[in-house]
C-alpha atoms as a PDB file:
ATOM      1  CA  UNK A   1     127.636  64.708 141.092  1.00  0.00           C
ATOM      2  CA  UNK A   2     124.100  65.745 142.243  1.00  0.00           C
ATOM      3  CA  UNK A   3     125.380  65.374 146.404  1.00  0.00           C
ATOM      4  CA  UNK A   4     125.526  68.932 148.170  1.00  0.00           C
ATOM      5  CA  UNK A   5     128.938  70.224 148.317  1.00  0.00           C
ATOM      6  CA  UNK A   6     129.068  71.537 151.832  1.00  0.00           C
ATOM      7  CA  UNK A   7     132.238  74.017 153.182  1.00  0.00           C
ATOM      8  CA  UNK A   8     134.318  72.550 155.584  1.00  0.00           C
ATOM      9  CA  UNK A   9     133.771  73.201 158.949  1.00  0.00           C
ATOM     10  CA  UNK A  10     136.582  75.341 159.329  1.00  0.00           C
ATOM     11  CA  UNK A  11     135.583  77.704 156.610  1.00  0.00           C
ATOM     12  CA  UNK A  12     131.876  78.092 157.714  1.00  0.00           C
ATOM     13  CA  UNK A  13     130.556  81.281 159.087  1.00  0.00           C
ATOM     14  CA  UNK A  14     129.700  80.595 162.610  1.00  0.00           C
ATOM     15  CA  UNK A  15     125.740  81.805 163.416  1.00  0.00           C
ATOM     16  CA  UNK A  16     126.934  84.775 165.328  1.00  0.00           C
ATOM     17  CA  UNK A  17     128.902  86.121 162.610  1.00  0.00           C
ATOM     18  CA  UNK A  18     128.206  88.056 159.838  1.00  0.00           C
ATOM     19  CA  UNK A  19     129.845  87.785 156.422  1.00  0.00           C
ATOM     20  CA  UNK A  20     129.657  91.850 155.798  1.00  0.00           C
ATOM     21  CA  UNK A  21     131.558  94.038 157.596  1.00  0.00           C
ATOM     22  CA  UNK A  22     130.431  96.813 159.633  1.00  0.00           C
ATOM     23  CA  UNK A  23     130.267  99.893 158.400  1.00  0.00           C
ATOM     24  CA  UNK A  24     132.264 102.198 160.464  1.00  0.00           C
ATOM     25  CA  UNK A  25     133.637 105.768 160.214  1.00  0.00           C
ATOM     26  CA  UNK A  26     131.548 107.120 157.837  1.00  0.00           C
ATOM     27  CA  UNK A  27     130.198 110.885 158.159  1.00  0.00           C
ATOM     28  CA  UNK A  28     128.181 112.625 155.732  1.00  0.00           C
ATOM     29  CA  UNK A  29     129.079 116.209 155.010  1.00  0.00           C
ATOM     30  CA  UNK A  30     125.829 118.495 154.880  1.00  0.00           C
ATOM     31  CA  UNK A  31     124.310 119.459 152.036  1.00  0.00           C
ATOM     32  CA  UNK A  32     125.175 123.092 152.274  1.00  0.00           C
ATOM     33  CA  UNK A  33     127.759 125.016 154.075  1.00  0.00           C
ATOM     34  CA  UNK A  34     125.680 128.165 154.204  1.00  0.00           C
ATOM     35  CA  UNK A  35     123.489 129.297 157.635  1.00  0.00           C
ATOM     36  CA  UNK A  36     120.641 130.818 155.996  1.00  0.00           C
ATOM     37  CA  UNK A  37     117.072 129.994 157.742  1.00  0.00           C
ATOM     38  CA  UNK A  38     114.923 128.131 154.876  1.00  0.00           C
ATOM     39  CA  UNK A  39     111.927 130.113 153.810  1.00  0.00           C
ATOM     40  CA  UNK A  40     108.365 128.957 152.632  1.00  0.00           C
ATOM     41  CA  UNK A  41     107.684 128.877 148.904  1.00  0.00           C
ATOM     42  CA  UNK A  42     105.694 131.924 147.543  1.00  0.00           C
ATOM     43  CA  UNK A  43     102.133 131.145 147.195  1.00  0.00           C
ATOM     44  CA  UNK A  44     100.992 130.159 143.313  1.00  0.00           C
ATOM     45  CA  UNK A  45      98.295 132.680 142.368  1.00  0.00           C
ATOM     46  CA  UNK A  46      94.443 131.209 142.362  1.00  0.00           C
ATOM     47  CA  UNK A  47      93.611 130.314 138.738  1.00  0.00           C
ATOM     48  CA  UNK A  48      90.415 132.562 137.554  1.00  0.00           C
ATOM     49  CA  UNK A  49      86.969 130.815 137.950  1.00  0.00           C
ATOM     50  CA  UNK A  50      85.244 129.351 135.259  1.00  0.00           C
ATOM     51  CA  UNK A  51      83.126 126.207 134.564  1.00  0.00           C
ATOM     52  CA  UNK A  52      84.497 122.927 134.720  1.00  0.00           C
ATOM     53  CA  UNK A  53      82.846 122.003 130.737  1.00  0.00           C
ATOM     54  CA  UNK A  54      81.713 124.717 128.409  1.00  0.00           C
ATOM     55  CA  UNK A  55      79.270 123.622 126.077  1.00  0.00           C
ATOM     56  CA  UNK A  56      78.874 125.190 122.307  1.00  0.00           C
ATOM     57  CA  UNK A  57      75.962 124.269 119.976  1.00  0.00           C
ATOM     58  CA  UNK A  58      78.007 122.221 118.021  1.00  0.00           C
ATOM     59  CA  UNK A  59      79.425 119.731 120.913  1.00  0.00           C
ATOM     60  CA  UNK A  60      75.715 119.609 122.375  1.00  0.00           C
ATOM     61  CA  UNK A  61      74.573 118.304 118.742  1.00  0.00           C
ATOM     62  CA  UNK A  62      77.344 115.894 118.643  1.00  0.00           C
ATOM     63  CA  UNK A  63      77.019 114.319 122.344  1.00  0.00           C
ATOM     64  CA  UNK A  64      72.996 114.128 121.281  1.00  0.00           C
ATOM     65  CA  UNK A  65      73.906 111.881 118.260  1.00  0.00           C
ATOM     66  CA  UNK A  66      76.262 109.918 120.100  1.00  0.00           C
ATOM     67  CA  UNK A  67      74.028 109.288 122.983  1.00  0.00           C
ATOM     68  CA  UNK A  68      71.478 108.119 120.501  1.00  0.00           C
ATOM     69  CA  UNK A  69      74.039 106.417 118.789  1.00  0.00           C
ATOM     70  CA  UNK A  70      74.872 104.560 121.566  1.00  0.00           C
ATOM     71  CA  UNK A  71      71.512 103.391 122.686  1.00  0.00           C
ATOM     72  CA  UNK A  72      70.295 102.472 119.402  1.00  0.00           C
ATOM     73  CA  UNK A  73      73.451 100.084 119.279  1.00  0.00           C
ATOM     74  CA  UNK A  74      72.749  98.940 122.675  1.00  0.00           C
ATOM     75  CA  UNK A  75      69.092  98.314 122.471  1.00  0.00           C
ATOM     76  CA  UNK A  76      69.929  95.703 119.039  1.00  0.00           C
ATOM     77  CA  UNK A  77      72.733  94.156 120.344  1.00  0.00           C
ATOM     78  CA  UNK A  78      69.642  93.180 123.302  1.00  0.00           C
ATOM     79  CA  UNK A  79      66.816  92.646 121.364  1.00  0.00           C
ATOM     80  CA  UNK A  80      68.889  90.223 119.176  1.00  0.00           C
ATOM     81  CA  UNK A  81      70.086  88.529 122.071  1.00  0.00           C
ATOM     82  CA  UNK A  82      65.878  87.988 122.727  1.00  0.00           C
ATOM     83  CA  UNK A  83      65.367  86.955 120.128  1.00  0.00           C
ATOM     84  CA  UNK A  84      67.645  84.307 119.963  1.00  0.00           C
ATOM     85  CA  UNK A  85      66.547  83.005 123.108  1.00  0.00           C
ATOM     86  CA  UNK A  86      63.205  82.794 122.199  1.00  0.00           C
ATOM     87  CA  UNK A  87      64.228  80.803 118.587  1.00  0.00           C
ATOM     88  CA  UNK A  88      66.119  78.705 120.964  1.00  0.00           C
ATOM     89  CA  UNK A  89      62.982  77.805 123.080  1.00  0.00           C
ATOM     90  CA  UNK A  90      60.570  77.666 120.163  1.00  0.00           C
ATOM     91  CA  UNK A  91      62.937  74.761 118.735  1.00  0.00           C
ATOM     92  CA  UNK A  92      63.605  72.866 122.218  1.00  0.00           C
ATOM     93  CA  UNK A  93      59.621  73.200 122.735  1.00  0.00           C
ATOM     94  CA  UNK A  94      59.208  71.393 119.135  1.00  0.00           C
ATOM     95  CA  UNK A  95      61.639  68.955 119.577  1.00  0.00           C
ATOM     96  CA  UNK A  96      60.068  67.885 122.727  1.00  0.00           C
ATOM     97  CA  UNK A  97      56.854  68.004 121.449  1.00  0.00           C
ATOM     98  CA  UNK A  98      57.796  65.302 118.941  1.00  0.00           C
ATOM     99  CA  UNK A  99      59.631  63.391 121.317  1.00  0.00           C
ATOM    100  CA  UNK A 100      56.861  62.897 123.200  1.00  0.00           C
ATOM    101  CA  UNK A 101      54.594  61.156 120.686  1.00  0.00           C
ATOM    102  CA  UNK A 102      57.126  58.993 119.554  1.00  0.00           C
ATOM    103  CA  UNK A 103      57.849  57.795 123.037  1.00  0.00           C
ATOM    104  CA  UNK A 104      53.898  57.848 123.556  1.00  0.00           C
ATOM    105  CA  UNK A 105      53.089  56.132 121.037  1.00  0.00           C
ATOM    106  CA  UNK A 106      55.371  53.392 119.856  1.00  0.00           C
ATOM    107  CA  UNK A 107      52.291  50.955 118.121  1.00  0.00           C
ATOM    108  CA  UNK A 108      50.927  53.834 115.974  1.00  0.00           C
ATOM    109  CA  UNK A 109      54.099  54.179 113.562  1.00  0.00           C
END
């Protein structure tokens, strides 16, 4: 059941062969018929200059607030972060503060 089932040798494609015949005989007709000379594309007129971001009052006051908004968010999420490192050193600098006078002094309990 799981052994390879392997042609016969007569039915095996010898290494020289191929198993797809060649194509032969085929010609493409051409695309067109017609004996015209192609011709370059006309040229797409230049678009008139102007600047690339035009600025009003009202989109200068809201990119202002949103810049501010952005670093006020910023500069929390960071001093939070700070902060909790320094809680996080205060309380390993306590704890081994108190582990060393228990291990220093074991008599004095």
């Amino acid at each position: 059941m799981f052994t390879p089932k392997i042609p016969p040798p007569d039915t095996a494609p010898t290494p020289g062969t191929s198993l797809v015949p060649p194509l032969t005989g085929l010609v493409h007709p051409p695309a067109c018929t017609c004996h015209h000379t192609p011709t370059a594309p006309a040229p797409v007129p230049a678009a008139p200059a102007r600047p690339a971001v035009q600025f009003t009052p009202g989109s200068l006051l809201v990119a202002a607030a949103g810049g501010t908004a952005v670093v006020l968010v910023v500069g929390t999420v960071l001093v939070s972060m700070l902060l909790a490192v320094a809680i996080t050193a205060a309380s390993v600098a306590v704890c081994a503060v108190v582990l060393r006078s228990l291990l220093n002094r074991p008599n004095n309990r």
